[in-house]
N, C-alpha and C. Protein backbone atom coordinates (compact mmCIF):
# COMPACT_ATOMS: atom_id res chain seq x y z
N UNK A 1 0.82 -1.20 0.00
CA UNK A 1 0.00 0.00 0.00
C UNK A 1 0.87 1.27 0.00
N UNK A 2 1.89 1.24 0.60
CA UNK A 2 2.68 2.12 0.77
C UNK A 2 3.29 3.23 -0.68
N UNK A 3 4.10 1.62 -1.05
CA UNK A 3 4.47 1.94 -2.38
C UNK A 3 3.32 2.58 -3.39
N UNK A 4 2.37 2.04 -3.38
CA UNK A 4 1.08 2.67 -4.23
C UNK A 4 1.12 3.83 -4.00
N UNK A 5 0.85 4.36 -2.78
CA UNK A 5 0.77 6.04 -2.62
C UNK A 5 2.13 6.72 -3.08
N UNK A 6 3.21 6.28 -2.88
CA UNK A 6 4.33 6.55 -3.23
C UNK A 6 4.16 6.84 -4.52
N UNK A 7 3.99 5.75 -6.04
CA UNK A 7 3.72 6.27 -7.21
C UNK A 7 2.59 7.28 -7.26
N UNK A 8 1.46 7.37 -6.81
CA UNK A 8 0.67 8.14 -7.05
C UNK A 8 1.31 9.68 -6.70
N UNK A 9 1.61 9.41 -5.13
CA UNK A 9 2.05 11.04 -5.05
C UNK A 9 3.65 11.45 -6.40
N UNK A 10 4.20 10.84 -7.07
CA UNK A 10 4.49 11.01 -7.93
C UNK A 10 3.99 11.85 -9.05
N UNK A 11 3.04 10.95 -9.19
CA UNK A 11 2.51 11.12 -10.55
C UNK A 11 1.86 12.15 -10.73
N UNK A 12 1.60 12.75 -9.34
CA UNK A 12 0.77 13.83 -9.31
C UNK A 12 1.71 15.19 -8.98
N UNK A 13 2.72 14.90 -8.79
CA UNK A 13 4.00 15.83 -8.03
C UNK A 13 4.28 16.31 -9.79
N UNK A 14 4.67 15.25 -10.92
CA UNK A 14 4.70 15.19 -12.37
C UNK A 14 3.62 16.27 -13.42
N UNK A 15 2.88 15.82 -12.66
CA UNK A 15 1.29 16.50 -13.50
C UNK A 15 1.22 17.72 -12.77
N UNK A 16 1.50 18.30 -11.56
CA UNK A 16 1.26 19.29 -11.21
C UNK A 16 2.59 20.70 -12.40
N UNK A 17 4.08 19.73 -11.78
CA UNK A 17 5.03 20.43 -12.20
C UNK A 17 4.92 20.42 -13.96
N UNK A 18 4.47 19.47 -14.50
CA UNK A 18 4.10 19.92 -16.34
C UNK A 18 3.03 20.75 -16.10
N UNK A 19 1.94 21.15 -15.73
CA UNK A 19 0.96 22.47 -15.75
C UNK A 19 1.64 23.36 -15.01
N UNK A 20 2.68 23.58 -14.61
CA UNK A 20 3.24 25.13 -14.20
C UNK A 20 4.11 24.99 -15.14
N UNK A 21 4.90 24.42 -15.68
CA UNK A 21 5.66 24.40 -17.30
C UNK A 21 4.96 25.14 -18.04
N UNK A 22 3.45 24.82 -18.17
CA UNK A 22 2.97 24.73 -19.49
C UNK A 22 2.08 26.31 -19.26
N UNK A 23 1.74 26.49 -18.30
CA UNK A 23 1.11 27.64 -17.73
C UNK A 23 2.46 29.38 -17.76
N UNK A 24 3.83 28.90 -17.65
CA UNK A 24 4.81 29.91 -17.84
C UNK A 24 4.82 29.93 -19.09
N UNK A 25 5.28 28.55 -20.23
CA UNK A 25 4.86 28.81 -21.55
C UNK A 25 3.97 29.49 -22.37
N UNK A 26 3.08 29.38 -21.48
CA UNK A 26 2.16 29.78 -22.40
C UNK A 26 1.32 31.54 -21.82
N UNK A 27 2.31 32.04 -20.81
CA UNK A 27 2.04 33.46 -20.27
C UNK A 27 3.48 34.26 -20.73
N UNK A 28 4.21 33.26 -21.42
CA UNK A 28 5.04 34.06 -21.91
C UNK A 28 4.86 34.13 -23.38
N UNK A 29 4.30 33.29 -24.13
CA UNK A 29 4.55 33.27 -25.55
C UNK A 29 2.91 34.52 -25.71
N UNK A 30 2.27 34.38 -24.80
CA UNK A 30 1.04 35.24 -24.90
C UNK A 30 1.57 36.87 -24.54
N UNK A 31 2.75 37.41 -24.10
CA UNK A 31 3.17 38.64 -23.95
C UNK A 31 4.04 38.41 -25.02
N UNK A 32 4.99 37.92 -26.29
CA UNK A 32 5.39 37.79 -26.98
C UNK A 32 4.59 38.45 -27.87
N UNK A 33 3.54 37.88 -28.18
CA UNK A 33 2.89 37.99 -29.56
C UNK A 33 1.97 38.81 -29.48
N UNK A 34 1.49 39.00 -28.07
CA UNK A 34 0.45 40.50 -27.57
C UNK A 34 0.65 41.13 -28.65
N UNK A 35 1.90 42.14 -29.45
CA UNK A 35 1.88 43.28 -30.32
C UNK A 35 1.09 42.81 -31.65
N UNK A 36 1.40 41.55 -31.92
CA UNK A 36 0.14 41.30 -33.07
C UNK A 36 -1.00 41.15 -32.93
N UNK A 37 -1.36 41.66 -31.96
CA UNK A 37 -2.88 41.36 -31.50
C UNK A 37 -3.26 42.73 -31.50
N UNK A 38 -2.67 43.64 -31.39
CA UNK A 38 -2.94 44.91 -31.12
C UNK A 38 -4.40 45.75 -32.63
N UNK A 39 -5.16 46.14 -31.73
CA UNK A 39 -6.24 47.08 -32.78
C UNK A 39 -6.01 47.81 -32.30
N UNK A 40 -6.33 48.31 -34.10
CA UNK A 40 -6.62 50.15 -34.18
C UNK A 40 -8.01 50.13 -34.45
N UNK A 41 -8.59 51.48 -34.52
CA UNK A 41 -9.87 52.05 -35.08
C UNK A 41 -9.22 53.16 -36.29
N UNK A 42 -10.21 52.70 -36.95
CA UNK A 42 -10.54 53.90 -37.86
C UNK A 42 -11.91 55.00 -37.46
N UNK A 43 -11.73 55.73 -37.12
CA UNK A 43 -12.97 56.99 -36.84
C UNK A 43 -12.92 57.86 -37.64
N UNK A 44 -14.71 57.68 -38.22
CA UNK A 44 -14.93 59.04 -39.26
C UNK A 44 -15.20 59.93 -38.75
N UNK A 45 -14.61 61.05 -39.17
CA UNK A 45 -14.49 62.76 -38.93
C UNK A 45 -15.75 63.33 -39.84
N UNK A 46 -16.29 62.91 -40.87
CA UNK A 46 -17.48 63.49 -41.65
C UNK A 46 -18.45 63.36 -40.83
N UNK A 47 -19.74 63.95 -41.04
CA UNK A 47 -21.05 64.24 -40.47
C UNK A 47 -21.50 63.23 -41.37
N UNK A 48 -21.97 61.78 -40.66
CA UNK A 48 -22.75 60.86 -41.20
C UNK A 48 -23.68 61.76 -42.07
N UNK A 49 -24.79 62.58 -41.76
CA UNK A 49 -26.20 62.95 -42.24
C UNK A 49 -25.73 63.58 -43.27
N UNK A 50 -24.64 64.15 -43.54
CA UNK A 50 -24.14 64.89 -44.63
C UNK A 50 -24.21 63.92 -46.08
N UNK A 51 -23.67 62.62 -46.01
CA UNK A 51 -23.56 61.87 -46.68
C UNK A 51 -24.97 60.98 -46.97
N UNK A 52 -25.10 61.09 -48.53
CA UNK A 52 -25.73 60.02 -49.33
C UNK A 52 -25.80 58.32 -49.60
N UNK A 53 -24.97 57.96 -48.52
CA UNK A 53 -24.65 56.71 -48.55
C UNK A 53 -24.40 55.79 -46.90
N UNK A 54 -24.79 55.24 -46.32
CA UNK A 54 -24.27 54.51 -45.05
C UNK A 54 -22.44 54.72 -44.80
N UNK A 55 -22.26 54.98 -43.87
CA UNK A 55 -20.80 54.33 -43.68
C UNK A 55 -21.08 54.49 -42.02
N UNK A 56 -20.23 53.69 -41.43
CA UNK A 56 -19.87 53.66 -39.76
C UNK A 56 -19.07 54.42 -39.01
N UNK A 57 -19.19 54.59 -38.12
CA UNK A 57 -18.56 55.72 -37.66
C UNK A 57 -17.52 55.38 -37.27
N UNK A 58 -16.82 53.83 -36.59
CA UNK A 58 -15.74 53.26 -36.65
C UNK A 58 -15.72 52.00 -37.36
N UNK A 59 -14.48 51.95 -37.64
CA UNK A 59 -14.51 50.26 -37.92
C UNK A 59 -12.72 49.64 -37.56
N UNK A 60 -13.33 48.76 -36.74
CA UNK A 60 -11.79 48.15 -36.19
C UNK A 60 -11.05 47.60 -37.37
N UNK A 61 -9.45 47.91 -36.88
CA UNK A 61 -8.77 47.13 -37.57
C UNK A 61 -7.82 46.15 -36.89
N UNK A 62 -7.88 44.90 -37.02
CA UNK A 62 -7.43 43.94 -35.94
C UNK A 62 -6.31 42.45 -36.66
N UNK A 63 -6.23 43.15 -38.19
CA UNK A 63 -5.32 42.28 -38.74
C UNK A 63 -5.19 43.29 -40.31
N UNK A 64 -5.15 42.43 -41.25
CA UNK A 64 -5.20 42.83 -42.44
C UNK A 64 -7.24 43.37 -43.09
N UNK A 65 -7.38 44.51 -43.75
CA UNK A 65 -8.69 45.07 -43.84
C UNK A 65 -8.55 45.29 -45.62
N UNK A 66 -9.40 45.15 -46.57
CA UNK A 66 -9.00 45.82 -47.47
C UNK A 66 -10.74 47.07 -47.74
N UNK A 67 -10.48 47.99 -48.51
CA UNK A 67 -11.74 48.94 -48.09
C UNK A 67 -11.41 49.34 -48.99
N UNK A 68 -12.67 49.60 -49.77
CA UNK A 68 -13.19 49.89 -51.36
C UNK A 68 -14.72 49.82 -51.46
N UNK A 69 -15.22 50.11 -52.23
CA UNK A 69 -16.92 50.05 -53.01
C UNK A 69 -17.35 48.59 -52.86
N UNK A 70 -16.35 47.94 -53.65
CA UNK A 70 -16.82 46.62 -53.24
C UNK A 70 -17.22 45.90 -52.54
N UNK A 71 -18.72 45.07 -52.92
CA UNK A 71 -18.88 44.16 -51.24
C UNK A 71 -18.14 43.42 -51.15
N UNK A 72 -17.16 42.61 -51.52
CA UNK A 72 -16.10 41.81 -51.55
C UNK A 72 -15.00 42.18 -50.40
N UNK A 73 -14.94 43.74 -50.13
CA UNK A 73 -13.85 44.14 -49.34
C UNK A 73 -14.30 43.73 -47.73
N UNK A 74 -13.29 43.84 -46.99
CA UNK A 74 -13.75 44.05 -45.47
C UNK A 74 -14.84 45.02 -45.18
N UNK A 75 -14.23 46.08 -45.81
CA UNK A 75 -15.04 47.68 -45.00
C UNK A 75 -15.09 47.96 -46.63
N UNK A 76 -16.66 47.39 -46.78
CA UNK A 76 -17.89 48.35 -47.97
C UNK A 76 -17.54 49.71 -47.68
N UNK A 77 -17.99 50.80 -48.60
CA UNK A 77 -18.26 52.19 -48.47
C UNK A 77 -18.38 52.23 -49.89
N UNK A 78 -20.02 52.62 -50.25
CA UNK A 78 -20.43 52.89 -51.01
C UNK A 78 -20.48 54.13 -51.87
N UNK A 79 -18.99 54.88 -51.70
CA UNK A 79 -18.56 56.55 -52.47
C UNK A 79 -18.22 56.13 -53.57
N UNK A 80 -19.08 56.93 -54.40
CA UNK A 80 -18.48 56.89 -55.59
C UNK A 80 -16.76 57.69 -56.25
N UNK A 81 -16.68 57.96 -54.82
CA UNK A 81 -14.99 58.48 -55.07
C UNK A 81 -14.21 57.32 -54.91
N UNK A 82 -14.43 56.35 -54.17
CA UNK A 82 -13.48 55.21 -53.96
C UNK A 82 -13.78 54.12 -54.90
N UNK A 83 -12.34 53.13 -55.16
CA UNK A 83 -12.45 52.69 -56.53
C UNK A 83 -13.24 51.41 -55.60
N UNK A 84 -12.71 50.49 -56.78
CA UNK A 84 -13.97 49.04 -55.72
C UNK A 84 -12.77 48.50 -54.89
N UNK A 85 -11.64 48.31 -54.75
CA UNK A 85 -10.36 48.31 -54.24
C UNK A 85 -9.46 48.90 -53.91
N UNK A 86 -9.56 50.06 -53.19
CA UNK A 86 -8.95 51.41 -52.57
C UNK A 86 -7.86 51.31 -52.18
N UNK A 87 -7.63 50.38 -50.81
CA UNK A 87 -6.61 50.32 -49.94
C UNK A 87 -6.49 49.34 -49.27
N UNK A 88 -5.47 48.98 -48.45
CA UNK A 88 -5.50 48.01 -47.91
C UNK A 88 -4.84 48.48 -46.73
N UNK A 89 -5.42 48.22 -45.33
CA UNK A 89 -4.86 48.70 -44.09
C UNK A 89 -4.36 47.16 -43.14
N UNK A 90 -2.98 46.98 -42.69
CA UNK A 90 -3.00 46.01 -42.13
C UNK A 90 -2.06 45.92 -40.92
N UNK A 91 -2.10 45.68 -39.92
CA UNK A 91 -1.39 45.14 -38.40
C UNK A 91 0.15 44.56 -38.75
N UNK A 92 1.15 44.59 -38.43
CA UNK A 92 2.41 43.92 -38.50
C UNK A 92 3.13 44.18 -37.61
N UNK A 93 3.47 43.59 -36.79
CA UNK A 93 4.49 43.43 -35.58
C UNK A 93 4.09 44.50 -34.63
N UNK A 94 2.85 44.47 -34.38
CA UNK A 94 2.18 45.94 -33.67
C UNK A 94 2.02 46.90 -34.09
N UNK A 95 2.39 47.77 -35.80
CA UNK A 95 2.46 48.54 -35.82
C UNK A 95 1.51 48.81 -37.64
N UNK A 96 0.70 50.05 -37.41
CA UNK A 96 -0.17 49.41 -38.96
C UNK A 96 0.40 50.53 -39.91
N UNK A 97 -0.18 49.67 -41.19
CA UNK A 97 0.16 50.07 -42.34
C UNK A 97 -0.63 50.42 -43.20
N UNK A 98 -0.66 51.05 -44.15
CA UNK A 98 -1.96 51.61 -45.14
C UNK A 98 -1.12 51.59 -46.70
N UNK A 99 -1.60 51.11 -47.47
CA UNK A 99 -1.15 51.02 -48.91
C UNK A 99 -2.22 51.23 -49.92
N UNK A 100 -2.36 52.50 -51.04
CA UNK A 100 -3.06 52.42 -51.78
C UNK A 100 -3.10 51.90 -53.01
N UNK A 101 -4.10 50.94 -53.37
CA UNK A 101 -4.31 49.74 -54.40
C UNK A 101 -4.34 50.20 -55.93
N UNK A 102 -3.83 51.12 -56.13
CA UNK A 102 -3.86 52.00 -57.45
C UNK A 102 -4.80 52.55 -57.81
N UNK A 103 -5.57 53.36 -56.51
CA UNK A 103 -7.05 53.70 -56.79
C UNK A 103 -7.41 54.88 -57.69
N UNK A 104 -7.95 55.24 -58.28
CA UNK A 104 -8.31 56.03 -59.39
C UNK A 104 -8.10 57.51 -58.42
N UNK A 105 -8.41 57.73 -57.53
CA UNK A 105 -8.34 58.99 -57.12
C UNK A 105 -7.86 59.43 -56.10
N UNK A 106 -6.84 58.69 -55.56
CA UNK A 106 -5.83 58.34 -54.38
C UNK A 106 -6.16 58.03 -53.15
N UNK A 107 -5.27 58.30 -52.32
CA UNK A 107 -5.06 58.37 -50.83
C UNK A 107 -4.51 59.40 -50.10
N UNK A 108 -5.07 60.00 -49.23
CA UNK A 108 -4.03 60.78 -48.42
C UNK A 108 -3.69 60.40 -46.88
N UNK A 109 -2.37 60.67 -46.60
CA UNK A 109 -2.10 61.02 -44.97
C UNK A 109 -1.85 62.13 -44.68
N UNK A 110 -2.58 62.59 -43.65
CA UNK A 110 -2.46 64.19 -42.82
C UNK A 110 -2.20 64.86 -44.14
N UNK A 111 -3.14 64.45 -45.38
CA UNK A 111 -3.14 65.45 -46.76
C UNK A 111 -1.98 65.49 -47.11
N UNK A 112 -1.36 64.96 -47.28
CA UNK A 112 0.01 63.84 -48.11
C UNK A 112 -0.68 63.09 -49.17
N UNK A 113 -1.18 63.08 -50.10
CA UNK A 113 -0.94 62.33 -51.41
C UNK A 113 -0.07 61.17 -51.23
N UNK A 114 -0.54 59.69 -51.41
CA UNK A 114 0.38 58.99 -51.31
C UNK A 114 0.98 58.39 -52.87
N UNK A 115 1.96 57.28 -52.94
CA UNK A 115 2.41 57.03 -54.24
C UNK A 115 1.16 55.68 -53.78
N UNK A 116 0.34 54.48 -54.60
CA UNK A 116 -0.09 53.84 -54.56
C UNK A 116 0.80 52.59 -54.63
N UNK A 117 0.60 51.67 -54.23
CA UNK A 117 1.43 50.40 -54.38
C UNK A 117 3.25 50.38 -53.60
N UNK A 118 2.93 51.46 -52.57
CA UNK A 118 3.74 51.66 -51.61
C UNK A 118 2.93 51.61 -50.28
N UNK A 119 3.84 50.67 -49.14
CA UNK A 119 3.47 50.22 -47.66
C UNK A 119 3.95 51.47 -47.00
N UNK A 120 3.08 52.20 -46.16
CA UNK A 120 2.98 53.59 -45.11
C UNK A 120 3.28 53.23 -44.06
N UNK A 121 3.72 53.63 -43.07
CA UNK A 121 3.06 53.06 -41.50
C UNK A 121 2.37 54.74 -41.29
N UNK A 122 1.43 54.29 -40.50
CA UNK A 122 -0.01 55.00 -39.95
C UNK A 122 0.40 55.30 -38.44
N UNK A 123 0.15 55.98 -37.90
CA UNK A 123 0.20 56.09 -36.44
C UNK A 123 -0.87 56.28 -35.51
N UNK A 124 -1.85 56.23 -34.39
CA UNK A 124 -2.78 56.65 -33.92
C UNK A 124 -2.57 58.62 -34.28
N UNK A 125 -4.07 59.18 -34.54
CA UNK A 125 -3.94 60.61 -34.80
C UNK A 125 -4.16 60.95 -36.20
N UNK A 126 -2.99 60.13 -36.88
CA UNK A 126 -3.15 60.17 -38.25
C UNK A 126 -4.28 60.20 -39.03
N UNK A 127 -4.79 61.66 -40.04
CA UNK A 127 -5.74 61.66 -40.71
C UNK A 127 -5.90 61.21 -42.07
N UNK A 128 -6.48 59.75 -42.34
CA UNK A 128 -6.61 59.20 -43.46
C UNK A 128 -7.64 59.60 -44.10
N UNK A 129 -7.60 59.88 -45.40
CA UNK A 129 -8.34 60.23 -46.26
C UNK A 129 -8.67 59.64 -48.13
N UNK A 130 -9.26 59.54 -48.25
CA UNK A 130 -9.71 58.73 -49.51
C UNK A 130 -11.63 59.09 -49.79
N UNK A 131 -12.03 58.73 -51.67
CA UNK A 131 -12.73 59.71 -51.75
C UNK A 131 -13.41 60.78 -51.09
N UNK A 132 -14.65 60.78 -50.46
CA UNK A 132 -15.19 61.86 -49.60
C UNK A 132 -14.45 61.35 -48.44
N UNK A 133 -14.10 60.58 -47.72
CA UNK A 133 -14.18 60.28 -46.28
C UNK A 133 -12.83 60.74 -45.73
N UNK A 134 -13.29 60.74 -44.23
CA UNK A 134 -11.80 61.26 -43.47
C UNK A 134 -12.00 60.48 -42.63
N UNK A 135 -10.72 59.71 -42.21
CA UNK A 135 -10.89 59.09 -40.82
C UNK A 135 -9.20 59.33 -39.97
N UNK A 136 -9.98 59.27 -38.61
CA UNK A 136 -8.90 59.18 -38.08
C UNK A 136 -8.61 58.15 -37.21
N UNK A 137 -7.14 57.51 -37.03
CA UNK A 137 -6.72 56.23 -36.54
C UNK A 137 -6.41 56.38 -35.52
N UNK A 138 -6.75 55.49 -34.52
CA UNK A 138 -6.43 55.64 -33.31
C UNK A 138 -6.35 54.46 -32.65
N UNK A 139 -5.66 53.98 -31.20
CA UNK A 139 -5.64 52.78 -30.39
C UNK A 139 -7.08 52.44 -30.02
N UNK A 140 -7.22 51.39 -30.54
CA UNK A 140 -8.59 50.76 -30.01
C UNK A 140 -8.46 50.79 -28.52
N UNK A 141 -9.79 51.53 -27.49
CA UNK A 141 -9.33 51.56 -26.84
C UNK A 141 -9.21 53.30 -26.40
N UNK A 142 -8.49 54.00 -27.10
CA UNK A 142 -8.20 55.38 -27.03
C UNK A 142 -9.22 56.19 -27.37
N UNK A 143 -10.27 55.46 -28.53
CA UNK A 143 -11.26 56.60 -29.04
C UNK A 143 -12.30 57.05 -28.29
């Protein structure tokens, strides 16, 4: 009988010490990769009622987004200033990016004209702009 408890309290001395292994593993690889997890918002600066068409007043960005006319895109917006494939906004190592898709009538930052088919980084604050709309980016979180 002895011996029995002997393996058991083992086995359980084993199973305790692999779940605090696996519990540091996995509170460290989860502050590792935290920065790719990180959202932004996009917030529109236009007066919804002004506009002829729906758009939202935010819309998260929490990985890769692409935003155009198209229903195909992440983020619809039905302006006839934006092409059907505008831009593409996306998350990388915590920090986001905005690239315009060769859209017929550009992109701006903080009214910067961008070159299209060139990767930006964006910062919270930053005023993005494309056909009618203005938005501004910010830490999800911050707005």
């Amino acid at each position: 009988m002895e011996y029995f408890l002997q393996i058991i309290m083992k086995a359980a001395f084993i199973a305790i010490l692999y779940l605090f292994v696996w519990l540091i593993i996995k509170s460290i690889s989860s502050g590792m990769f935290n920065e790719n997890k990180k959202k932004f918002v996009l917030i529109l600066k236009n007066k919804n009622e002004l506009l002829d068409f729906f758009v939202s007043k935010r819309y998260i960005i929490d990985g890769t987004k692409t935003i155009g006319r198209d229903e195909q895109c992440d983020i619809s917006i039905k302006d006839p200033f934006i092409s059907k494939k505008h831009l593409i906004i996306q998350i990388e190592d915590g920090k986001c990016y905005l690239e315009d898709l060769e859209s017929k009538n550009g992109t701006k930052i903080n009214q910067k004209s961008i070159t299209p088919g060139i990767k930006y980084e964006v910062k919270p604050g930053d005023l993005i702009s494309f056909g009618r709309m203005h938005f501004i980016l910010q830490n999800q979180g911050d707005e």
